[in-house]
Every structure is written in C-alpha cells, then in structure tokens.
N, C-alpha and C. Protein backbone atom coordinates (compact mmCIF):
# COMPACT_ATOMS: atom_id res chain seq x y z
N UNK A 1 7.15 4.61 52.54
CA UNK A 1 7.44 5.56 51.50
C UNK A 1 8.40 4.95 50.47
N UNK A 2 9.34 4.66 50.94
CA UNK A 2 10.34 3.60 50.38
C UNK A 2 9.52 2.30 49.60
N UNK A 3 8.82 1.88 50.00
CA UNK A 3 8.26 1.02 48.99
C UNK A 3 7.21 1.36 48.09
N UNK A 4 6.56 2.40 48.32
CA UNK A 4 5.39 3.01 47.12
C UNK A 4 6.41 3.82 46.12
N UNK A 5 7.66 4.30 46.23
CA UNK A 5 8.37 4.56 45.17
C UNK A 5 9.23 3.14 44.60
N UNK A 6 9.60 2.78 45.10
CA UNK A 6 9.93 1.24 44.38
C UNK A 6 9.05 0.84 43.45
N UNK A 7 7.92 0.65 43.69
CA UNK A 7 6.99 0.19 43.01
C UNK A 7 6.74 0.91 41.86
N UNK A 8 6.49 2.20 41.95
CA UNK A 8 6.45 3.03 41.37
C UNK A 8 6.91 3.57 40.10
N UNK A 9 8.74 3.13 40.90
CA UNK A 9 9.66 2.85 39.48
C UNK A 9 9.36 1.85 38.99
N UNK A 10 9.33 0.50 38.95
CA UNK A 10 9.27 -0.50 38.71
C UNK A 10 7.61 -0.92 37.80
N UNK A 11 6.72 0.09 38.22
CA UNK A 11 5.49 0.20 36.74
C UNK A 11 6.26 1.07 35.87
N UNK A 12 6.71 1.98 36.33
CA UNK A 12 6.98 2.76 35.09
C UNK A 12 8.75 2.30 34.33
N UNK A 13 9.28 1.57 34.77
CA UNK A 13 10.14 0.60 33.47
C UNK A 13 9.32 -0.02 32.97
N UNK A 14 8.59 -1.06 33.21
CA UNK A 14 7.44 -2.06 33.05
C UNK A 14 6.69 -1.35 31.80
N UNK A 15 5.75 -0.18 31.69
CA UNK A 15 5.36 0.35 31.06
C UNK A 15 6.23 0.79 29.89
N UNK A 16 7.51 1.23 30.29
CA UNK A 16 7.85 2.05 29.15
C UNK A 16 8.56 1.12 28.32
N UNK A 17 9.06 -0.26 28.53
CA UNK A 17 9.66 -1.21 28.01
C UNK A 17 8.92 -1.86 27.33
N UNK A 18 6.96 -2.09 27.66
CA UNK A 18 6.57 -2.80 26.96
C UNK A 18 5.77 -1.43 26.04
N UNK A 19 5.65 -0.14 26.16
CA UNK A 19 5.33 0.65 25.06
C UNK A 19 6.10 0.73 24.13
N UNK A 20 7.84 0.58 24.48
CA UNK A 20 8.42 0.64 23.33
C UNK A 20 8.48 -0.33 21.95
N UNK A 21 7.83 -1.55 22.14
CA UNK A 21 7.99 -2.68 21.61
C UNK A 21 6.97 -1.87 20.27
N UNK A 22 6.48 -1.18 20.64
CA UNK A 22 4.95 -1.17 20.43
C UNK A 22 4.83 0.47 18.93
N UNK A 23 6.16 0.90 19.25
CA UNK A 23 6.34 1.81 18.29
C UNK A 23 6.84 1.89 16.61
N UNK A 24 7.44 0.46 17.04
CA UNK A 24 7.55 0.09 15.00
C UNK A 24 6.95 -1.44 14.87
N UNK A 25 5.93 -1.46 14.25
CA UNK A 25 5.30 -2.66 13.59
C UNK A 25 5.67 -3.14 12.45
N UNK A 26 5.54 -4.34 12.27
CA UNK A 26 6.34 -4.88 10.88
C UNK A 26 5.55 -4.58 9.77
N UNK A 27 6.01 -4.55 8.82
CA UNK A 27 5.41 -4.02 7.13
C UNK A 27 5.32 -2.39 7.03
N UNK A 28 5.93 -2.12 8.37
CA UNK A 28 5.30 -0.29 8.03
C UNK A 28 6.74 0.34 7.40
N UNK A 29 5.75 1.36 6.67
CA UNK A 29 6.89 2.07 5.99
C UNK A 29 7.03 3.04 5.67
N UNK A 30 8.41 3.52 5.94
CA UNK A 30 9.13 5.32 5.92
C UNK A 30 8.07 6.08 5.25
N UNK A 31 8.07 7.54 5.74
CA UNK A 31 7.52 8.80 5.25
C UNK A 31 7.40 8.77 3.84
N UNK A 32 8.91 8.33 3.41
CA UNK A 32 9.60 8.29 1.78
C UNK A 32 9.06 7.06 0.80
N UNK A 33 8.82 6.34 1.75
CA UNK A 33 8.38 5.13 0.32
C UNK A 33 7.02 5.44 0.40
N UNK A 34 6.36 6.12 1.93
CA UNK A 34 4.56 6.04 1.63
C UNK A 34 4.30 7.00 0.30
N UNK A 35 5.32 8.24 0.24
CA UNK A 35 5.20 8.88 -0.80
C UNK A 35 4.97 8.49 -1.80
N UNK A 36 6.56 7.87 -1.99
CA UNK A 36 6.78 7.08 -3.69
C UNK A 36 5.58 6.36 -4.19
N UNK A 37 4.96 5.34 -3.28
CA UNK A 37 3.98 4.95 -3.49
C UNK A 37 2.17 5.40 -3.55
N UNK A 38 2.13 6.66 -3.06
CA UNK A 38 1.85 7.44 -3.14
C UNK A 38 1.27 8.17 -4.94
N UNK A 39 2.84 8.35 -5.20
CA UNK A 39 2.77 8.59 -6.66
C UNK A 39 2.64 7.62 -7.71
N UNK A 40 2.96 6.41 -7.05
CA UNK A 40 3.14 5.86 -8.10
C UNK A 40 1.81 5.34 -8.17
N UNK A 41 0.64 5.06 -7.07
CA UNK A 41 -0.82 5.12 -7.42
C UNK A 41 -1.49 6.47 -8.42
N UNK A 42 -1.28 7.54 -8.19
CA UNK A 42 -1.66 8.27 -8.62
C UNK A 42 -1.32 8.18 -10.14
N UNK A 43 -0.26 8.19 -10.65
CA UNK A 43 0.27 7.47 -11.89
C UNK A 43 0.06 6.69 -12.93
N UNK A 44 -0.58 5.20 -11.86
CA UNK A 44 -1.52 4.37 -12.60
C UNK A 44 -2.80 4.90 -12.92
N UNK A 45 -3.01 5.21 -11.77
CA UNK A 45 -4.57 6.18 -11.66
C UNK A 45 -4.89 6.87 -13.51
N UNK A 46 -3.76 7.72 -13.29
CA UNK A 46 -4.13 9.26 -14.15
C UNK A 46 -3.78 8.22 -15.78
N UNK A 47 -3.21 7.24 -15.86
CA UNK A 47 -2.73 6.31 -17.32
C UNK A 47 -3.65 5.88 -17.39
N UNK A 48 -4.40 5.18 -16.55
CA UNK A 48 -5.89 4.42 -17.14
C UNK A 48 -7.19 5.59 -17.31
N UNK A 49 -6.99 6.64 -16.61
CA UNK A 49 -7.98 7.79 -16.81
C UNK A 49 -7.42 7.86 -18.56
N UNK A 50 -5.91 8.10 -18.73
CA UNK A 50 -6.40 8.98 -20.20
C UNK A 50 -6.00 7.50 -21.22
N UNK A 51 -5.69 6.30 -21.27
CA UNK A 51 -5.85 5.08 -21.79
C UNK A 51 -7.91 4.94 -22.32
N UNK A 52 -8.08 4.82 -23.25
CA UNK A 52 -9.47 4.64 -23.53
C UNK A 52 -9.84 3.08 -23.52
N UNK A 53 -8.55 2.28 -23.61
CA UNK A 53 -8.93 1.01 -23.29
C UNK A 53 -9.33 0.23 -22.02
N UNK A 54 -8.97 1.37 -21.19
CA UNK A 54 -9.42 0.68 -19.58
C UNK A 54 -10.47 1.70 -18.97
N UNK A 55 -11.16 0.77 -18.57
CA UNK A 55 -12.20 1.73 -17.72
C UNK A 55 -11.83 2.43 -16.04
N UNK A 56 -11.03 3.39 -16.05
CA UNK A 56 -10.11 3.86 -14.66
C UNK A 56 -11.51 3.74 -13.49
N UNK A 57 -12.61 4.27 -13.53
CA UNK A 57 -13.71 3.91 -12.44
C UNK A 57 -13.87 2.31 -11.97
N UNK A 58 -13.65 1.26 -12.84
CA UNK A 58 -13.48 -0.27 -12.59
C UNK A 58 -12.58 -0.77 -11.62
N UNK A 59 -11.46 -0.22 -11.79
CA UNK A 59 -10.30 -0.76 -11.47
C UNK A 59 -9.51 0.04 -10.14
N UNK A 60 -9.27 -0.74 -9.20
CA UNK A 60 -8.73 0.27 -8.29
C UNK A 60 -7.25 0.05 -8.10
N UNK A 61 -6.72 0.70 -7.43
CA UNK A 61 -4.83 0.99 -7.65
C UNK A 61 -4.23 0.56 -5.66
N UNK A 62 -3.73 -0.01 -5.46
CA UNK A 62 -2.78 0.23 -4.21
C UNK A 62 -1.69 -0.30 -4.47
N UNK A 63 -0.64 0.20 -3.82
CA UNK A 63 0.58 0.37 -4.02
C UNK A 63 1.62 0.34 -3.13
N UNK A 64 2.39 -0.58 -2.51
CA UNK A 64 3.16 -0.97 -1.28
C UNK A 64 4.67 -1.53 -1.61
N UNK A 65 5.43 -0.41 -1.59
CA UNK A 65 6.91 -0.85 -1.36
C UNK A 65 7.14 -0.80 -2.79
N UNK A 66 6.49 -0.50 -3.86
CA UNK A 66 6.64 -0.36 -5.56
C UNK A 66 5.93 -1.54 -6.27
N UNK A 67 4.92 -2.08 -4.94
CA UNK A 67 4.33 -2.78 -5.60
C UNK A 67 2.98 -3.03 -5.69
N UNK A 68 2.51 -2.78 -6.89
CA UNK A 68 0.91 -2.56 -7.44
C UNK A 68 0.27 -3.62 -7.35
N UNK A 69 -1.21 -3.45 -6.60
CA UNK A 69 -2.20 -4.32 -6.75
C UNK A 69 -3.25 -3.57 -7.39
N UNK A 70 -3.79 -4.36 -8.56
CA UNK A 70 -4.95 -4.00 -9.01
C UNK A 70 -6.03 -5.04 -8.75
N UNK A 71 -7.24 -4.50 -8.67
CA UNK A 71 -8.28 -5.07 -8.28
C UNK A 71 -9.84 -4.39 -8.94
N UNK A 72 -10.88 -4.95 -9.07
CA UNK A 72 -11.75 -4.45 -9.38
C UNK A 72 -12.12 -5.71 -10.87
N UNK A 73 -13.39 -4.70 -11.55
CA UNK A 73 -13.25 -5.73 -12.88
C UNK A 73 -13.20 -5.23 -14.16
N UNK A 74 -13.24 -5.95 -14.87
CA UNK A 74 -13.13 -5.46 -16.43
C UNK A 74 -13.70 -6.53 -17.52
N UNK A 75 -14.24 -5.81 -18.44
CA UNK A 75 -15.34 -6.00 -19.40
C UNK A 75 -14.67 -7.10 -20.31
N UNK A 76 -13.14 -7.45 -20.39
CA UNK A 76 -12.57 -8.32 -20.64
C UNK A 76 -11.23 -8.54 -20.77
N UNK A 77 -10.78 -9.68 -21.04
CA UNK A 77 -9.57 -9.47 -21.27
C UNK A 77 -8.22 -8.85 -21.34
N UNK A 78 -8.51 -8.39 -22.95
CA UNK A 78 -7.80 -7.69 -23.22
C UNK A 78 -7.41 -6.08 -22.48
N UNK A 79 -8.84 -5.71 -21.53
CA UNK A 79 -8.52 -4.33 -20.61
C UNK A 79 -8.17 -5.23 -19.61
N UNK A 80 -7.88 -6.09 -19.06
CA UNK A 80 -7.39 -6.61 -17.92
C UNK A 80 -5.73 -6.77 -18.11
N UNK A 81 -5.47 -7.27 -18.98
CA UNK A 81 -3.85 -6.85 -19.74
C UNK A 81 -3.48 -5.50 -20.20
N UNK A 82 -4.33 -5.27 -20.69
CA UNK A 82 -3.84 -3.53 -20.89
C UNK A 82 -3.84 -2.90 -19.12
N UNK A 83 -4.72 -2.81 -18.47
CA UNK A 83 -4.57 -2.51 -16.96
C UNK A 83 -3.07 -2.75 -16.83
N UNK A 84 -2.92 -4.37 -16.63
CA UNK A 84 -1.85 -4.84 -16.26
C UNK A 84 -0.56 -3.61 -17.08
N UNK A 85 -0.31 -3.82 -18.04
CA UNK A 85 1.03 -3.27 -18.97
C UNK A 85 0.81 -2.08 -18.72
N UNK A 86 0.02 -0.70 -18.65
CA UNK A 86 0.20 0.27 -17.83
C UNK A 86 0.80 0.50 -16.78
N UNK A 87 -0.04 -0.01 -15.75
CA UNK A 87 1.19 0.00 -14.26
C UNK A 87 2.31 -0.36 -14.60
N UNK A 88 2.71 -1.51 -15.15
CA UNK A 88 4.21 -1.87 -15.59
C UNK A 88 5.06 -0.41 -15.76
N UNK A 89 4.10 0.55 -16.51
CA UNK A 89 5.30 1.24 -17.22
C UNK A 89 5.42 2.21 -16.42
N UNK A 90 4.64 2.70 -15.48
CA UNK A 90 4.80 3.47 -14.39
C UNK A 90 5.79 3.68 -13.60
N UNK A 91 7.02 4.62 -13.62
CA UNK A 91 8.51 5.06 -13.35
C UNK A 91 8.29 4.41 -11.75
N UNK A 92 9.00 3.73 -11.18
CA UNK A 92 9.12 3.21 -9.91
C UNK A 92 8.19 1.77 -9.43
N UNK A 93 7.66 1.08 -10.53
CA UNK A 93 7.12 0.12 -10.12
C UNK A 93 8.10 -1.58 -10.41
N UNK A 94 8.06 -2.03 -9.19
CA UNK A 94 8.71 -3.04 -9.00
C UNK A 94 8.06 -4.15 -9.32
N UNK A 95 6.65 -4.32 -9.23
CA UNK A 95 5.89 -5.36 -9.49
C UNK A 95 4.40 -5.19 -9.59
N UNK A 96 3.87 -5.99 -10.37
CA UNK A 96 2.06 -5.98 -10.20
C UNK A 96 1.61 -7.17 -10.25
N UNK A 97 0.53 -7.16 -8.90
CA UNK A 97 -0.38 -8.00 -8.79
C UNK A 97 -1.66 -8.13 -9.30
N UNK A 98 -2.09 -8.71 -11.10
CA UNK A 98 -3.45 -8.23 -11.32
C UNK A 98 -4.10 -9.23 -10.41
N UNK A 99 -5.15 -8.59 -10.11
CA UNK A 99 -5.99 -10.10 -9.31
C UNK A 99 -7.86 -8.94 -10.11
N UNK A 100 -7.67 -8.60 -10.90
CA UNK A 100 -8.88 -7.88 -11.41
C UNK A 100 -9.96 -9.10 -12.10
N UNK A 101 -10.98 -9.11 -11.61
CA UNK A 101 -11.57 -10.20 -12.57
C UNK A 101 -12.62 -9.60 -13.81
N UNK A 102 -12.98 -10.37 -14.25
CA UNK A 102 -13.75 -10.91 -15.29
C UNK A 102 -15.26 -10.03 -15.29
N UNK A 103 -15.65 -9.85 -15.94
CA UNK A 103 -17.23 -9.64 -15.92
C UNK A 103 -17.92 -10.50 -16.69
N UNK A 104 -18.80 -11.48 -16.23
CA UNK A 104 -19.66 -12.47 -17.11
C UNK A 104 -20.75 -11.69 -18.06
C-alpha cells in the first residue's frame, strides 16, 4: 500500500511540474496587447477601405506587439507605399513590415 501511494505521489509531481512548463509559451501575448493589436488591424483595415488609392481586398493586415505586417499585392508601386504610409499613421503602431508584392 505504502508503495502504490509513493508512486502515486511521485507521477503526480512528475506531471504537474512538467504541465507547468507548458502554460506560458514564448511570443504569447497579454489579453491587453492581443487587443491593442486587435485595433490597430482593424484601423489599417478601415484606412485602406476608405483610401481610394489602395485596394483594401488585396492587401491583408496582421499585427503583433504594434507591429504591422502587410502582405498580399498591389497593382503598383505607388499603392504599395501608400499601403505602407497608412499603417504608419495608425495611433499605436510601432513598426511595418511591407513584404506586399508586385503584380506583373
């Protein structure tokens, strides 16, 4: 009896020591910034919807820690910089990554 509870304890530290490892993963982030970021997609979103120079269906928005990736494509240039300088001006953005390409 004495040794099927030994054991017993001894899975369940075992278990609960290696579940705990297991409850915060790296890059994840607070309730509060998923928000912020959150808005601040929506933001870019709704500027290139009413911007007539960018096509908002082209281009897609994510947003991590205040910082914007755009992706998708555009008809040229100059809406690939305009994309870009929008998000810029978007209240809470720390940085943007265009990586949007080109359409031949």
């Amino acid at each position: 009896m004495f040794t099927r509870t030994t054991i017993a304890s001894i899975a369940t530290c075992v278990a609960l020591i290696t579940m705990s490892g297991c409850a915060v993963t790296r890059d994840q982030s607070s309730v509060g910034a998923y928000i912020d970021d959150t808005t601040i997609t929506t933001s870019v979103k709704a500027r290139f919807v009413e911007n007539k120079d960018v096509d908002a269906t082209s281009i897609s928005v994510e947003t991590l820690n205040g910082t914007v990736l755009l992706s998708g494509f555009a008809k040229n240039s100059t809406e690939k910089v305009r994309a870009e300088e929008l998000a810029m001006s978007v209240k809470g953005v720390k940085s943007v990554r265009n990586e949007i390409a080109l359409r031949s």
